[in-house]
Structure formats: C-alpha cells, structure tokens
Protein backbone atom coordinates (compact mmCIF):
# COMPACT_ATOMS: atom_id res chain seq x y z
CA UNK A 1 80.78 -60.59 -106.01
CA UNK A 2 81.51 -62.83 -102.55
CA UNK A 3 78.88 -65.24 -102.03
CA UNK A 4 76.91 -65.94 -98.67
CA UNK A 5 75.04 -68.96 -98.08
CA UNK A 6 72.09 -69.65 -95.51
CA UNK A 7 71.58 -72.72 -94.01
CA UNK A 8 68.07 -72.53 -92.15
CA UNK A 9 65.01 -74.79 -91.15
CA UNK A 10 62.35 -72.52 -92.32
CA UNK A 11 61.52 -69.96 -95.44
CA UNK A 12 58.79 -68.47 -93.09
CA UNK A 13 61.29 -68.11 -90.42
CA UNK A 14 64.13 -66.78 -92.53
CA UNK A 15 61.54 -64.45 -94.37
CA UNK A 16 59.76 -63.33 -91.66
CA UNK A 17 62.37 -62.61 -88.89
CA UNK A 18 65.66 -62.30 -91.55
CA UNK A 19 64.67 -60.42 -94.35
CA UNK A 20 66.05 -57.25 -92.84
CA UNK A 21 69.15 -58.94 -93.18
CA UNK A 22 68.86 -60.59 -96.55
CA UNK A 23 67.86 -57.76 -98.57
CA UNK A 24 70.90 -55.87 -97.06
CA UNK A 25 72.89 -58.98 -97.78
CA UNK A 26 71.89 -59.08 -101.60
CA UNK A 27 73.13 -54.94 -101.72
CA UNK A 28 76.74 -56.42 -101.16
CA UNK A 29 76.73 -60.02 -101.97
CA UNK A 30 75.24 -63.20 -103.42
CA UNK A 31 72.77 -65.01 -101.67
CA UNK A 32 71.75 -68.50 -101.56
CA UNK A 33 69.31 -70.07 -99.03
CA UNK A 34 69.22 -73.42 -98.34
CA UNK A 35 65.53 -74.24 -97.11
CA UNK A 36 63.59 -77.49 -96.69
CA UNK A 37 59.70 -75.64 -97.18
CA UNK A 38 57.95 -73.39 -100.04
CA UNK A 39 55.75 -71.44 -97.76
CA UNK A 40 57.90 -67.52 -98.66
CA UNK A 41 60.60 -68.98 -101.13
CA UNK A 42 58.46 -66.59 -103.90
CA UNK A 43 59.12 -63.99 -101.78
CA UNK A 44 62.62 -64.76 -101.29
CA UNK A 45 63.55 -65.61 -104.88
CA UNK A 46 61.67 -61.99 -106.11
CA UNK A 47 64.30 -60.61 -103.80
CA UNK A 48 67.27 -62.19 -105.19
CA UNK A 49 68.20 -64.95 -103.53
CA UNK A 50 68.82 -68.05 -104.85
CA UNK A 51 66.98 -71.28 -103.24
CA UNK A 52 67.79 -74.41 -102.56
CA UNK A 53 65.52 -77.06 -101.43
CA UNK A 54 67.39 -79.35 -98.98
CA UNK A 55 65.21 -81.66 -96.87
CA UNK A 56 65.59 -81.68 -92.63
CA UNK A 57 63.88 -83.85 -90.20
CA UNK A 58 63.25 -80.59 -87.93
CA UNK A 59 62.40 -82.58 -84.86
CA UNK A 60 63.37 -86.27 -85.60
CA UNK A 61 67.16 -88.04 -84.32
CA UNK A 62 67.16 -90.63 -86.67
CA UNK A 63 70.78 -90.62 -87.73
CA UNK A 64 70.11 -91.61 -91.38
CA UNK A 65 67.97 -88.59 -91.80
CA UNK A 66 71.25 -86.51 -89.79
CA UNK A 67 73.64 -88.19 -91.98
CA UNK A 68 72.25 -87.22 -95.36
CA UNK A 69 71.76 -83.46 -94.42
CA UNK A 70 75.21 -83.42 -93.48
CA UNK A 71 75.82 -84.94 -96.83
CA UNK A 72 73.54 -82.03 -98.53
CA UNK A 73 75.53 -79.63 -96.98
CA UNK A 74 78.19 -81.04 -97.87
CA UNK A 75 77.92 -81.11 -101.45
CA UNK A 76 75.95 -77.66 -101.71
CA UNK A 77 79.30 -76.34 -100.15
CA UNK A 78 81.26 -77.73 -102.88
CA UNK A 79 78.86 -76.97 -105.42
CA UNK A 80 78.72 -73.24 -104.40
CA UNK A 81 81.65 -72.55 -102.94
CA UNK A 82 80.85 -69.66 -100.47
CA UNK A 83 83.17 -66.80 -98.87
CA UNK A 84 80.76 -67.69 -95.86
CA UNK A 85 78.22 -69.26 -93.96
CA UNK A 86 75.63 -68.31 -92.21
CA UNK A 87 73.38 -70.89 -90.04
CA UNK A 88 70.34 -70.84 -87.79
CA UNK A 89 68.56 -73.44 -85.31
CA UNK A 90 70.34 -76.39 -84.19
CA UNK A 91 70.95 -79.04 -86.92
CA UNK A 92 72.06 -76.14 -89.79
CA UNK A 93 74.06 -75.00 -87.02
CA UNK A 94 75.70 -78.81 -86.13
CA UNK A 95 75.36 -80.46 -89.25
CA UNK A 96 75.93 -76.95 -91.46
CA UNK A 97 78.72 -75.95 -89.15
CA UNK A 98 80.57 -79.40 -89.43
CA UNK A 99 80.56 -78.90 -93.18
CA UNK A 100 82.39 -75.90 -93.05
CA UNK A 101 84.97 -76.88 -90.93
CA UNK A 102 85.50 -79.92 -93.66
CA UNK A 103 85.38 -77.42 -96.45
CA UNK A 104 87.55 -74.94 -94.13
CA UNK A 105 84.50 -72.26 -94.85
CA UNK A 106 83.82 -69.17 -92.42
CA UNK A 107 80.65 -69.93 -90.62
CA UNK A 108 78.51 -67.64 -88.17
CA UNK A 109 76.15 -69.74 -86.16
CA UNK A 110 72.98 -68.46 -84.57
CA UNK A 111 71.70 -70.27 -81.78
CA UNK A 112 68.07 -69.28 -81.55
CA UNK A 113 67.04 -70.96 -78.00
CA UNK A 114 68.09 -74.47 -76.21
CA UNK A 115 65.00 -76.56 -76.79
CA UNK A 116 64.04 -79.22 -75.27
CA UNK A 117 67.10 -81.17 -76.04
CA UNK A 118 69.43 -79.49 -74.08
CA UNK A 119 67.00 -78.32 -71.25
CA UNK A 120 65.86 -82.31 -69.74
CA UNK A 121 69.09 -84.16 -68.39
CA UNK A 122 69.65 -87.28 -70.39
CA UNK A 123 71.08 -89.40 -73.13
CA UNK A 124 69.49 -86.40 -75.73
CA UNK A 125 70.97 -83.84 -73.96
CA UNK A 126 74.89 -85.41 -74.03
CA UNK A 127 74.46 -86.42 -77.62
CA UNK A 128 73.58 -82.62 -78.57
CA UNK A 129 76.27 -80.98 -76.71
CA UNK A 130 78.80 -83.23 -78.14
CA UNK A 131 77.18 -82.50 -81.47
CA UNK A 132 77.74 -78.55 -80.40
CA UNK A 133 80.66 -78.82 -79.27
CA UNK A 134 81.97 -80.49 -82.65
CA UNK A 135 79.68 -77.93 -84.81
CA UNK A 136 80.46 -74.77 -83.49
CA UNK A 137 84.63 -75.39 -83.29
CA UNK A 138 85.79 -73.40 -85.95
CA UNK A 139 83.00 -71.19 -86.53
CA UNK A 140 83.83 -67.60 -86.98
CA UNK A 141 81.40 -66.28 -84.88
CA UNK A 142 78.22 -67.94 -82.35
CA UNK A 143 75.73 -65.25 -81.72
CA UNK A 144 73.03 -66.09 -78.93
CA UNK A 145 69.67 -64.53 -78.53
CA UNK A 146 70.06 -64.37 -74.71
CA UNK A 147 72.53 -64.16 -71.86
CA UNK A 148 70.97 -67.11 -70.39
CA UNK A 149 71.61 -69.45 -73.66
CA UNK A 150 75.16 -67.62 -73.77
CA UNK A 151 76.05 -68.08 -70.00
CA UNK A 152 74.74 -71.93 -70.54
CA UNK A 153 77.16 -72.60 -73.47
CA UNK A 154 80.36 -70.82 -71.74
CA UNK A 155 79.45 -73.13 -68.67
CA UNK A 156 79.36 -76.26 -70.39
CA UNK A 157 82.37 -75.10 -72.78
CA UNK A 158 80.28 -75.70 -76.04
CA UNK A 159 81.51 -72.83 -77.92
CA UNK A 160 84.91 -71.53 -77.96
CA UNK A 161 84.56 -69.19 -80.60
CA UNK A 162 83.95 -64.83 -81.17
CA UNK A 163 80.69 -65.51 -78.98
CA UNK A 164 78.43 -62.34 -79.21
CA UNK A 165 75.09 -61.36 -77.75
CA UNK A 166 72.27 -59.85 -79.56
CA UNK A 167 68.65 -58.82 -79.08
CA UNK A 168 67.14 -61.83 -80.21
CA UNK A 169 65.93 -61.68 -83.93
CA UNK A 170 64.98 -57.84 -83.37
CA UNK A 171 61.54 -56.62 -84.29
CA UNK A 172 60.85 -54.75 -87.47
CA UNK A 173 59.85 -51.45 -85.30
CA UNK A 174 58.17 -49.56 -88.66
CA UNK A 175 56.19 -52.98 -90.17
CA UNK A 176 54.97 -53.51 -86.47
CA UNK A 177 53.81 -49.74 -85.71
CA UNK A 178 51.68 -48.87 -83.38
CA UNK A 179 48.27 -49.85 -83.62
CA UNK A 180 45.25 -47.96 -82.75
CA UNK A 181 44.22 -48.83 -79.36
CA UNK A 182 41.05 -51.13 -79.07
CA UNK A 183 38.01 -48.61 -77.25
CA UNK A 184 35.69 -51.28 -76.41
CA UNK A 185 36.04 -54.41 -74.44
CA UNK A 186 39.10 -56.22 -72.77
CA UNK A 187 40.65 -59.10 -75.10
CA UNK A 188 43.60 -61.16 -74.72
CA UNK A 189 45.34 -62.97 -77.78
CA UNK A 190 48.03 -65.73 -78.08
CA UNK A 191 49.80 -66.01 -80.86
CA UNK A 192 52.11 -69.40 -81.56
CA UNK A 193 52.12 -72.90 -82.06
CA UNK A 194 49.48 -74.87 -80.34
CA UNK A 195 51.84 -77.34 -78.46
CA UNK A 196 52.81 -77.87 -75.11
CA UNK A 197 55.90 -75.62 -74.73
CA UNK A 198 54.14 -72.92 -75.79
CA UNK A 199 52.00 -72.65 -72.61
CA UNK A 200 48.84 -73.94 -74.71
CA UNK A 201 47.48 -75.96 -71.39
CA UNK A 202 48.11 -72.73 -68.98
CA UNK A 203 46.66 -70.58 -71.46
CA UNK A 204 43.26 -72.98 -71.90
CA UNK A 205 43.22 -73.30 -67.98
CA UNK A 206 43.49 -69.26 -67.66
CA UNK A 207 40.92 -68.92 -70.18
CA UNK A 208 38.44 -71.12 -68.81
CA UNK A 209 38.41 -69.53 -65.49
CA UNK A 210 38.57 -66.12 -66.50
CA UNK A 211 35.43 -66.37 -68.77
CA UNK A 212 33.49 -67.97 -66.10
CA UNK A 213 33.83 -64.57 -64.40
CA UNK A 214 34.09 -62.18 -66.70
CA UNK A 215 31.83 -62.60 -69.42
CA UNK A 216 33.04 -59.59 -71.38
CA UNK A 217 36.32 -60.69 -71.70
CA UNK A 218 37.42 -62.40 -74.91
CA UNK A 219 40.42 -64.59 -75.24
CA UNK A 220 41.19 -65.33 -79.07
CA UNK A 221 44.05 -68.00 -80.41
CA UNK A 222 46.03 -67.68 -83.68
CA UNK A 223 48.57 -70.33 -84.74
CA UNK A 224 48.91 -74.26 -86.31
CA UNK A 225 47.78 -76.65 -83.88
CA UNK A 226 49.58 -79.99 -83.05
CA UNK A 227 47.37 -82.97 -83.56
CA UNK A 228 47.01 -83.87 -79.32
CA UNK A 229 45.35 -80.23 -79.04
CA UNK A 230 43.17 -80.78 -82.05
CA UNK A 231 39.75 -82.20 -80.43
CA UNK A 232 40.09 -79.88 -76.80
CA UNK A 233 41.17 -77.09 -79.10
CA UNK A 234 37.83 -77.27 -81.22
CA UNK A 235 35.76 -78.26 -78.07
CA UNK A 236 36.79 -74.97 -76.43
CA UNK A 237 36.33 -72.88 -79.56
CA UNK A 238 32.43 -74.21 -79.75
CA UNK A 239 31.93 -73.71 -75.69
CA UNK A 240 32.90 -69.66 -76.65
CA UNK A 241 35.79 -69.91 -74.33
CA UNK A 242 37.80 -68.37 -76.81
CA UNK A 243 37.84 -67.94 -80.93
CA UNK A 244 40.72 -70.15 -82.91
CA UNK A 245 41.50 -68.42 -86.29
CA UNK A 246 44.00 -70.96 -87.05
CA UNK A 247 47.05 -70.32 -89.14
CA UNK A 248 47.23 -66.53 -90.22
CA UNK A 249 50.24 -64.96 -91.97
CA UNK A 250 49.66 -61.16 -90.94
CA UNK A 251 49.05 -61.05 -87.01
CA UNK A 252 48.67 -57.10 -87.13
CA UNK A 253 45.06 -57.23 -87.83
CA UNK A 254 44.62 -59.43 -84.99
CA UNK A 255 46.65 -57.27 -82.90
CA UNK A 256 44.63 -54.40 -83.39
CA UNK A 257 41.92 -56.02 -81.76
CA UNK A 258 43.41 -57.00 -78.28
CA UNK A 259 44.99 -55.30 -75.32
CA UNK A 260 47.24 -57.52 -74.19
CA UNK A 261 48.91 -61.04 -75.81
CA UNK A 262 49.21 -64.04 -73.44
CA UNK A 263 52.83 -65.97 -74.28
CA UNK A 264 53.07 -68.66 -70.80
CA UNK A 265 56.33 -70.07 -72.75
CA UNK A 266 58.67 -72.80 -71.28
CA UNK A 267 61.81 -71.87 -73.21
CA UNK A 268 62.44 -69.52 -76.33
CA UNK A 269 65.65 -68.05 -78.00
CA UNK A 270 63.81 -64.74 -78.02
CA UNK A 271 60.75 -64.37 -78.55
CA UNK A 272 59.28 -62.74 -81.30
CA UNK A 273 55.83 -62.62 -81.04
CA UNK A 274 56.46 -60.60 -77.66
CA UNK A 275 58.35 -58.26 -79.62
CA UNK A 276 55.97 -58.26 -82.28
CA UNK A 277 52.77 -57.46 -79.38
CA UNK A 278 55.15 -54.79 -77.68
CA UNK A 279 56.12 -53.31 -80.77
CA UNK A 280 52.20 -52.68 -81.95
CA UNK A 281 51.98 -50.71 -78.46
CA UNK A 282 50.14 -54.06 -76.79
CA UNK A 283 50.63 -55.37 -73.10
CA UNK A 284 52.51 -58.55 -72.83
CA UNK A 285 51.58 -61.11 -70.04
CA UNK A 286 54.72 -64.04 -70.21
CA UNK A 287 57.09 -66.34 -68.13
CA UNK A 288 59.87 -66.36 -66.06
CA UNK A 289 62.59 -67.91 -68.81
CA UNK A 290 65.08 -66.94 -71.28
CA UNK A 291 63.78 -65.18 -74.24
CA UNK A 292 60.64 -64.37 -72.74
CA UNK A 293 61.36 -62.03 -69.63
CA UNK A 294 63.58 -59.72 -71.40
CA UNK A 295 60.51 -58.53 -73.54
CA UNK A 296 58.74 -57.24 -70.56
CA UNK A 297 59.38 -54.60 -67.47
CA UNK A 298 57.30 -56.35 -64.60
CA UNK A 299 54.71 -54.21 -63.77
CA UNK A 300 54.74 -51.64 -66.43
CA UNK A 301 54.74 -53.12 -69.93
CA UNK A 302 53.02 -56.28 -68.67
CA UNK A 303 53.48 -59.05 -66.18
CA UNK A 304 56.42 -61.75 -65.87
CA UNK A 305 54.88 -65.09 -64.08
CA UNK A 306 56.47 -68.33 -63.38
CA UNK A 307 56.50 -70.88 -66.32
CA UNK A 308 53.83 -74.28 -66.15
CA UNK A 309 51.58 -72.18 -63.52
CA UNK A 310 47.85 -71.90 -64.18
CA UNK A 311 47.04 -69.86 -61.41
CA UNK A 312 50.05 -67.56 -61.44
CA UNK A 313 48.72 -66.53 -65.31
CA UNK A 314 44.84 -66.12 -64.24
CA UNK A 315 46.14 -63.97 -61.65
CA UNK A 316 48.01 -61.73 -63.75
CA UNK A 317 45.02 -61.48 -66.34
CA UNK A 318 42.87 -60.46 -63.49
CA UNK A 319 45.44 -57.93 -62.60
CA UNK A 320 45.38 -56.42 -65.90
CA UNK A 321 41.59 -56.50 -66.26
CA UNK A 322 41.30 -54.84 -63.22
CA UNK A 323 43.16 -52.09 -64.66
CA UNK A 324 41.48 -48.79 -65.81
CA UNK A 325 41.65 -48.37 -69.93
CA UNK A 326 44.10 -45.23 -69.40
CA UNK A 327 46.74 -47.62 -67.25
CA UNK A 328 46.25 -50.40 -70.23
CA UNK A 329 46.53 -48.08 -72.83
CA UNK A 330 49.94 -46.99 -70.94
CA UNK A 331 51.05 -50.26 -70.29
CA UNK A 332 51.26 -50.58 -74.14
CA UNK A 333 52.60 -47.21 -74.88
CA UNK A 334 55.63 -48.18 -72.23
CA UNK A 335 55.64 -51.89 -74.19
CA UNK A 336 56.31 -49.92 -77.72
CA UNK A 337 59.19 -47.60 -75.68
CA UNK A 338 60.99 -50.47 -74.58
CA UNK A 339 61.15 -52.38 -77.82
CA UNK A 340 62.16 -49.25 -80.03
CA UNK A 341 65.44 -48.83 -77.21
CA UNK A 342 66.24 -52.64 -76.72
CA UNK A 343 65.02 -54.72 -79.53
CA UNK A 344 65.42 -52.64 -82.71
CA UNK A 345 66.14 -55.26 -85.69
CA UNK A 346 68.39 -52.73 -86.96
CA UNK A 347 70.59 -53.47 -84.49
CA UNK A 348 70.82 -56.88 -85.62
CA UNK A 349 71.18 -56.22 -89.18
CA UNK A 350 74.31 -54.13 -88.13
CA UNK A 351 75.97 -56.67 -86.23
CA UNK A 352 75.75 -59.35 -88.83
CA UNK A 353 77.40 -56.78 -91.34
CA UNK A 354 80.01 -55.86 -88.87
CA UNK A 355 81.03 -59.29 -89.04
CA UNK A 356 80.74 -60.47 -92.82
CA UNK A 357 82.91 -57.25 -92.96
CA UNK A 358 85.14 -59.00 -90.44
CA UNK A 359 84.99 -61.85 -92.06
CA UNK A 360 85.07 -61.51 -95.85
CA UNK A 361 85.16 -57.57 -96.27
C-alpha cells in the first residue's frame, strides 16, 4: 500500500476542513499526519491515520525554530519514506516542500491565503518569497484557493510548477445543511479569531452603533480571542453590545440562531466560515479581498464592502435590517444555491485524487 504523508499546522484545521479528503485517502493509501497540536488527533487516529507530533512556531521567524522543523521533516521523510507529500500553510509548504526536493519526494503544496507576510512590502515579504520560490521548485503540483493568490504567485514567478485552482477548502454541503430559519428577531454572528485581521475592530465599531439604534438587534461573537482584545472584548460583552461564547467546536447551533454572519476580513485563502454561513442557508455580509468576495453575489446572497471600513459595514447591516423577513430568508436560500454550484468540497476531494493518481497511481 503507497504511503501519503501530511505536513500541516493544525489537527483542527486538517480535521475540520480535510477530512473529506483523508478518509478517502485512507480507502487507497496510508496516511500519516504530521501535526504540532492534540485538539482532533483522537479523531484522526480512530480514522486511521497515523500521527506525528512535530512542533512549529506558527507565527514566529526565528530561524532556529525554522531550522529544526526543516530538520523534523527531514528525518520523518527518511523515517517514512512516502510515495508523496502533501502540505498546507506556509512553513509545511517551504520548509516541508524543501525536504522533498532533498529526499527527491513528490510534493503537492496548498497555499491557503498570503498572510500578512507577503501582503506589507518589506524585508518579511522578500525573505518569504525567496523561501517560496525555493519550496515550491520541484513540487508536483501548487494548488491555490483563489485566482487572486494564483495571479500573485505567476506575477512574482514563485511557482513554476502544475499550478491549479480550486474552490478554496470546499464546504461539507450535507454536515452544513440548511438550517431552519430564525422567526423572531434580527441577529448577526461572527465567527473567527478575535484578532485584528479578522475585522474584530470594524465588527465592534458596527456593533456599537447599530445597537444604539436598534435595540432588537443582537450581534453575538464565537471564536478564541487574542490577548490585546481580551479587556474591550469582555467590556463590550457586559455593556450587552453583543454576547461572546468564546471558543465553540460546532458553530451550527449558533448558526441556527442568526440571519446573517458578519466576516469584515483583511485577507483569507478562502474562507470557510463564509462557506460554512452560506451553506446553512445564512446571509453573508464580508470584504472586498481574496477569499472573501467569491463567497458572496453582491446584493443577493449578502453584501461585499471594502476591507478596514467601519461605516461601509454599519451601512450594509442597516441595509439588511431594513430588509423584510421574506427578502432575508431569500437572501439565504440564494447563499445555500451558490455554495452547492461553486464550493462543493467534493470537488476538492476529486481534484486531490486526480492528482495522487497522477502522481503515484
């Protein structure tokens, strides 16, 4: 049996937006996951696959931390000898990818969004496209989540290899069903990490000044807050501007309570708690940016604003509350539509065998 190994930064992520894929995976082959975290590795390992803990810096640059996951991968290369790769986020993808080529292992790379690193000019930004650039050389095939993340690595010539496009992770369109809709009043949810990027200040701005006007509108928050947000996060929650249920592993139940989720995102791969939303027949108010405007039809599954713009999101939540129940209630219905035709994580799952087929037969 040919052996496929997974290099990725997160057992939550692989589990929760991959497991499509792995449990077709361990039908054909046998699977190994390299993970640095415990939060689904049960799951994983009931499943079939074999884990491996292997420690990574997520955020950090220090280069000692960089040099001994490249070691890690190194060795659990050798130790496993794979028929292929597969590798996800940026420093599996750089430091997993580099391996390969050393080992002279296929490798499919996934690049999941740009980040911060390659988005602001700068010393960061030249180190990680040479770090691309020398990570993704030899790799079999780079698949991007979006045309703009694709278009960006053609233009700077970071990826010369089978480049192909897909639909971001997908969305799991029979897990996320639709929901029954909410009868009663008008509440908006977001749904991510409590940090900066994610559109956090907008989204408390928006909130504020929609409650002060409407005071049968709720606003709720799900999602691990970063430290900074910590003490205005909790402030907020007290005031009644909106209610923070922290860290929840099943968003559906949440979901069924809202009309519409809030995502004011700077920059995603693709992002899957829009699909997620759309998929549970929900309107979906987000940004202007790759990842995020290709989960929405302006105007009739949500609204599309411009990114770090307070007013431009209170305006579109007005918009929406302003709508009858029936045009809400559609907006979600068309929201569902267009994630069953376009974002279909079946149509992932199929690619990725199309090429391990490719690749390894």
């Amino acid at each position: 049996m040919a052996k496929v190994l997974i290099l990725a930064n997160s057992s939550s992520g692989l589990y929760g937006f991959r497991n499509e894929l792995v449990l077709e995976l361990l039908k054909k082959y046998e699977v190994y996951a390299s993970l640095p975290d415990e939060t689904n590795n049960k799951e994983l390992s009931e499943e079939g696959c074999k884990i491996i803990k292997t420690s990574i810096n997520r955020r950090g640059m220090n280069p000692l931390e960089d040099l001994k996951l490249f070691r890690d991968y190194l060795t659990l290369i050798k130790q496993i000898k794979p028929d292929v790769v597969l590798t996800y986020t940026i420093k599996p993808n750089v430091y997993g990818g580099l391996a390969c080529r050393i080992k002279k292992i296929p490798y499919i790379c996934n690049i999941t969004g740009l980040g911060s690193a390659l988005e602001n000019p700068g010393i960061l930004q030249r180190l990680t496209k040479k770090l691309y650039k020398t990570g993704l050389k030899n790799a079999a095939t780079v698949f991007f989540q979006n045309s703009y993340n694709l278009d960006y690595f053609e233009k700077n010539k970071l990826c010369r290899s089978n480049k192909v496009l897909l639909p971001g992770s997908g969305v799991n369109v029979e897990r996320f069903s639709v929901l029954p809709w909410p009868e009663d009043k008008t509440r908006f949810i977001f749904i991510s990490r409590v940090m900066k990027e994610k559109g956090i200040e907008e989204f408390f701005d928006c909130a504020k000044a929609v409650r002060n006007k409407h005071d049968d509108v709720e606003f709720h928050v799900l999602g691990y807050c970063e430290e900074e947000y910590e003490t205005i996060l909790q402030d907020l929650n007290k005031e009644g501007i909106f209610v923070y249920h922290g860290s929840v592993l099943d968003v559906r139940p949440y979901l069924a309570q809202v009309k519409c989720l809030i995502h004011p995102s700077y920059h995603e791969g693709m992002s899957n708690v829009c699909l997620e939303a759309a998929a549970c027949g929900r309107a979906v108010i987000t940004t202007d940016r790759p990842g995020c405007r290709e989960t929405v039809i302006d105007g009739e599954t949500g609204y599309i604003i411009s990114a770090r713009n307070s007013d431009a999101l209170i305006q579109a939540v007005e918009r929406f509350i302003a709508l009858s129940d029936d045009e809400k209630k559609a907006m979600g219905e068309a929201s569902r539509k267009h994630v069953e035709e376009k974002f279909d994580r079946n149509i992932v799952v199929k690619e990725y065998l199309n090429q391990l087929e490719r690749i390894i037969g």
